[in-house]
Each structure stands twice: as structure tokens, then as C-alpha cells.
C-alpha atoms as a PDB file:
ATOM      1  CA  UNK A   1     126.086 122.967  86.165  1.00  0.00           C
ATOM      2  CA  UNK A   2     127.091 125.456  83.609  1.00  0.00           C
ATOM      3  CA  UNK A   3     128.542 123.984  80.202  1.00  0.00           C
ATOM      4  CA  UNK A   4     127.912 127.449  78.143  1.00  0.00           C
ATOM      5  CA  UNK A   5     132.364 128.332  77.452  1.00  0.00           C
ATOM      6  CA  UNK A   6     132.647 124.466  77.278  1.00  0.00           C
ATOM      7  CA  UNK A   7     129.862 122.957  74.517  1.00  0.00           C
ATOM      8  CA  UNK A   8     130.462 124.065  70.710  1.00  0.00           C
ATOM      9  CA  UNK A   9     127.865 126.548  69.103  1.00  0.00           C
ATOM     10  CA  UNK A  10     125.164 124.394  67.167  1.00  0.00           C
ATOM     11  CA  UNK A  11     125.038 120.896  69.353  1.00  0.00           C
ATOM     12  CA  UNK A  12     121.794 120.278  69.875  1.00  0.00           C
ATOM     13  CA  UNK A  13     122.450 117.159  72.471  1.00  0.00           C
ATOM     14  CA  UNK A  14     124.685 115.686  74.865  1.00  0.00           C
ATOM     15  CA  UNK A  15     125.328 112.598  76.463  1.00  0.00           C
ATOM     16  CA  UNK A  16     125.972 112.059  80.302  1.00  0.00           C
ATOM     17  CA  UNK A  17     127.327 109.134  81.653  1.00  0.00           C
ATOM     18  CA  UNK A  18     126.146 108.855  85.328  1.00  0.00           C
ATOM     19  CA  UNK A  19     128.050 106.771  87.900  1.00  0.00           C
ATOM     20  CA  UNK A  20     126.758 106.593  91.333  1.00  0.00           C
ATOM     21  CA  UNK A  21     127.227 105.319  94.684  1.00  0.00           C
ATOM     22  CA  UNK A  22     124.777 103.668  96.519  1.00  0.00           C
ATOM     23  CA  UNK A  23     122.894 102.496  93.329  1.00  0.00           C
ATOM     24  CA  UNK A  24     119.839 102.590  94.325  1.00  0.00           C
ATOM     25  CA  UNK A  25     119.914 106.592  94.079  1.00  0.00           C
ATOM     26  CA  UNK A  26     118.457 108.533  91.406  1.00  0.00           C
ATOM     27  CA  UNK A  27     120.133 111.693  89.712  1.00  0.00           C
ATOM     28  CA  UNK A  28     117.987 113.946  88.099  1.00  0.00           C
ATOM     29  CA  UNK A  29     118.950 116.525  85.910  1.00  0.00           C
ATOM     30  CA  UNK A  30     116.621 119.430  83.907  1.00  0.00           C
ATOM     31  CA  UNK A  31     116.850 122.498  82.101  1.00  0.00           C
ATOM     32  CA  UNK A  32     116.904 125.587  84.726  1.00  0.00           C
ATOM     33  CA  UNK A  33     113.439 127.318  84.366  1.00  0.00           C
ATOM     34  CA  UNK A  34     112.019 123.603  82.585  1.00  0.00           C
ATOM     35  CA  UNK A  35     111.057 121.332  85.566  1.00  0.00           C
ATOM     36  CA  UNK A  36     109.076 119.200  83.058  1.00  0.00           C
ATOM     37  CA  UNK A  37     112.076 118.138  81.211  1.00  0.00           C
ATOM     38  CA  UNK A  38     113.320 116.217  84.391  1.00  0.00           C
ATOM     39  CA  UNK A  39     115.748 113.020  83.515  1.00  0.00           C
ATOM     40  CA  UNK A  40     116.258 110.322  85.898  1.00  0.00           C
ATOM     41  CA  UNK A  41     119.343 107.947  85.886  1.00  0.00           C
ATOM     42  CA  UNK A  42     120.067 104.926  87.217  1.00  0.00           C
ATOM     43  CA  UNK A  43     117.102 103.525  89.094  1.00  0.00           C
ATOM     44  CA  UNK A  44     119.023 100.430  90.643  1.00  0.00           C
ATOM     45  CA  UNK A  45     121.657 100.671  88.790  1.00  0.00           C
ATOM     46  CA  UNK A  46     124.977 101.702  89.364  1.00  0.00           C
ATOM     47  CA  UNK A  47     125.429 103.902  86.284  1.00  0.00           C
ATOM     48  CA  UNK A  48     123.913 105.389  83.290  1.00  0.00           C
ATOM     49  CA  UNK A  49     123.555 107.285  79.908  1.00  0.00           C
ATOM     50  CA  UNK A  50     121.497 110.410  79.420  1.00  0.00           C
ATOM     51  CA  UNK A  51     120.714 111.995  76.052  1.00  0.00           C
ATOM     52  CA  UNK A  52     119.810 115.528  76.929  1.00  0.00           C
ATOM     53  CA  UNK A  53     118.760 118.885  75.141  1.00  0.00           C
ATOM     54  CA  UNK A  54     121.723 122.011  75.398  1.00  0.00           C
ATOM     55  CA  UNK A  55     119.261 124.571  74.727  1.00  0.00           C
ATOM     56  CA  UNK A  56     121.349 127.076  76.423  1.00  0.00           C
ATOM     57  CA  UNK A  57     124.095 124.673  78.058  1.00  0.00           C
ATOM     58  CA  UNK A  58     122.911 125.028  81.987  1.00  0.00           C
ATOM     59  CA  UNK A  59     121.346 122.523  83.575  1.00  0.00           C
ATOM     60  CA  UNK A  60     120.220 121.870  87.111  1.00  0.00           C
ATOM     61  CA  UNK A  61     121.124 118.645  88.752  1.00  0.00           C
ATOM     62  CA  UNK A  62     119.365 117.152  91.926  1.00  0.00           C
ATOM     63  CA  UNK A  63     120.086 113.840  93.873  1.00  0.00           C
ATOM     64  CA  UNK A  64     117.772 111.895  96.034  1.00  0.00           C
ATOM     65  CA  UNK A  65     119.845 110.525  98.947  1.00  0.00           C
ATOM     66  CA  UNK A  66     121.414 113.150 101.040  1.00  0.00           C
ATOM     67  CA  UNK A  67     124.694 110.923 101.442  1.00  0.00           C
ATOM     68  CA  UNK A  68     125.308 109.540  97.869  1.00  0.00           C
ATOM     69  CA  UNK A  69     128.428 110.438  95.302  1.00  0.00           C
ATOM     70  CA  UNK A  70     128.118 110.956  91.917  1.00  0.00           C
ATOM     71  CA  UNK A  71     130.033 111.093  88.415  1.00  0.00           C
ATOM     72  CA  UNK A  72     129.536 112.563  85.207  1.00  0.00           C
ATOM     73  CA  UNK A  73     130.812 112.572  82.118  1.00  0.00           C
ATOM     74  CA  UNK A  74     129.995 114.944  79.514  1.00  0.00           C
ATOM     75  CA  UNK A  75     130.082 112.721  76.144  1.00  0.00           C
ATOM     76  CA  UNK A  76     129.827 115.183  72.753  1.00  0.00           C
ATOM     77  CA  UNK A  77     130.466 112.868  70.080  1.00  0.00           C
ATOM     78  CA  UNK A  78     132.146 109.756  69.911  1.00  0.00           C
ATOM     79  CA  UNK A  79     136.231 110.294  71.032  1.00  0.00           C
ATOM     80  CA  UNK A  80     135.288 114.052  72.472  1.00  0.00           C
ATOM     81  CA  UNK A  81     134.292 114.414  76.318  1.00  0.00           C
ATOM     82  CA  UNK A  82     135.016 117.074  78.643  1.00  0.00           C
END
């Protein structure tokens, strides 16, 4: 997922909010080139909130069930999503 034309210069964080179908699926998301900074969402739950680094404002999302859906919303500050 590439967020570089879409995040303002300077933001240091993000917020995702992760909705997902079945919910006992797992997102995970990470910095490309970072695999130690691997986030996990929603362990038996149906959705979720992520704080996570820009750094450079690509990230690299995985899923673990082959057949699941998945929604996220990119929260910048309070009353600014994209």
C-alpha cells in the first residue's frame, strides 16, 4: 500500500482502522524492508485500531486466511481520513 502523494510531510504516525470478515483473521501490516515492525489486528475480533510509524508512507500488508475481506481506514488526525 503506497500512502507517499496522500500523507502530509512531517506526520510521524497514522491510525488504521481494520474491519474484517471472518473475525477470527489476522491482518498484518509492516514497513517494506522492516519485517520486525510487524502489527497484528484483530485477533478475534471483528475490527481494530493500529497506530503505525510513516517513515516513508509504504507499507506492506499480509492476511492470514486465503478467503477473508478486509477494510481500512487511514485515520490522520481527528476529522481527517483518506
Amino acid at each position: 500500500m503506497d500512502l507517499r502523494d496522500k500523507i502530509p510531510l512531517g506526520l510521524k504516525y497514522i491510525d488504521l482502522i481494520v474491519s474484517m470478515n471472518p473475525y477470527y483473521a489476522r491482518f498484518y501490516i509492516y514497513q517494506p524492508g522492516y519485517p520486525d515492525s510487524l502489527q497484528q489486528c484483530c485477533s478475534g475480533r471483528a475490527s481494530g485500531v493500529l497506530r503505525v510509524p510513516v517513515m516513508d508512507g509504504r507499507f506492506c500488508i499480509r492476511q492470514s486466511q486465503r478467503q477473508m475481506s478486509w477494510n481500512v481506514r487511514v485515520v490522520l488526525n481527528p476529522g481527517r481520513e483518506i
